[in-house]
Structure formats: C-alpha cells, structure tokens
Protein backbone atom coordinates (compact mmCIF):
# COMPACT_ATOMS: atom_id res chain seq x y z
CA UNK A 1 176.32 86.23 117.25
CA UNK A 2 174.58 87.00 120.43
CA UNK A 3 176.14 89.07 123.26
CA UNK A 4 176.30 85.66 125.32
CA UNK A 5 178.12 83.72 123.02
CA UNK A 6 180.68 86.29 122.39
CA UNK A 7 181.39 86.82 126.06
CA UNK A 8 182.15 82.65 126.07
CA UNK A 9 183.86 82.84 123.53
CA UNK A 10 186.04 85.93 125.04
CA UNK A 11 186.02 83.44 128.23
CA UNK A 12 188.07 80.51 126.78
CA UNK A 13 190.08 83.00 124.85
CA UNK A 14 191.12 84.99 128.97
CA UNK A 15 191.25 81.98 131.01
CA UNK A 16 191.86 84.97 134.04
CA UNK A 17 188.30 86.73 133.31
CA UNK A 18 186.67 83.27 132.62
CA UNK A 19 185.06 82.87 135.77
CA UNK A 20 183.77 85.94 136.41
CA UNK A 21 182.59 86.07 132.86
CA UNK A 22 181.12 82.60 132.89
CA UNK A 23 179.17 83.39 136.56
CA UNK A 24 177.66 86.10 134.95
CA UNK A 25 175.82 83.83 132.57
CA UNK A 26 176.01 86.62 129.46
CA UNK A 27 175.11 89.75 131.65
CA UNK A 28 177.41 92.50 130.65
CA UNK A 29 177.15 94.36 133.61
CA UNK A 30 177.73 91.26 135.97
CA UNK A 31 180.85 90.62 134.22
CA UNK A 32 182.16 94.39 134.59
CA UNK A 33 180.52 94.56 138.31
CA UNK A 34 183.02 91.14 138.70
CA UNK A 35 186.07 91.94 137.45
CA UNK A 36 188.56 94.78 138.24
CA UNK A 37 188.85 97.60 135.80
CA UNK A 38 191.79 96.66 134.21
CA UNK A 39 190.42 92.97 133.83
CA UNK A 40 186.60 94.30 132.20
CA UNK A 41 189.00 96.58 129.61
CA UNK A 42 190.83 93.49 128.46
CA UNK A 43 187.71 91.88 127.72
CA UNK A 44 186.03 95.00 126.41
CA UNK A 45 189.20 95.05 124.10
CA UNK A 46 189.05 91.30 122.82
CA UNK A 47 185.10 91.76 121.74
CA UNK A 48 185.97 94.47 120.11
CA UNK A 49 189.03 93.09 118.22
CA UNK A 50 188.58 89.83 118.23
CA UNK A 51 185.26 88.93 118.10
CA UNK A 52 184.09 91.77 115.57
C-alpha cells in the first residue's frame, strides 16, 4: 500500500486530522507542516498500528 493511500485511509479513520491530511494530497510533510504536534503524533501512531 502506497504512502497516499495509507494516509486516506488514516483520514477516515481521525475525522479531526482529515482535512489537513486530505489537503495535503499524500505529502507527509504537508500533513505534519498542517497539523499541531500532538495531532501529526496521533496519525504517526495509527500508521504505525493500524495500518502496518
């Protein structure tokens, strides 16, 4: 699975990152330049768990 689709996938799972995550169109570092640090962490944390 491609960087991309995991971060849209992470998007419907954190409907409070989705935006940002979604704007950034599969960038990683748009979506942790767009979200506060405790926000990108939560996200870093569901790829990692969820979507290994």
């Amino acid at each position: 699975m491609s960087l991309a689709d995991a971060l849209e996938r992470a998007a419907s799972a954190l409907p409070d990152a989705a935006d940002a995550i979604r704007d950034a169109n599969g960038d990683a570092d748009r979506v942790l330049e767009a979200l506060p640090p405790q926000a990108a962490a939560e996200v870093l944390a569901w790829l990692l768990t969820e979507d290994a």
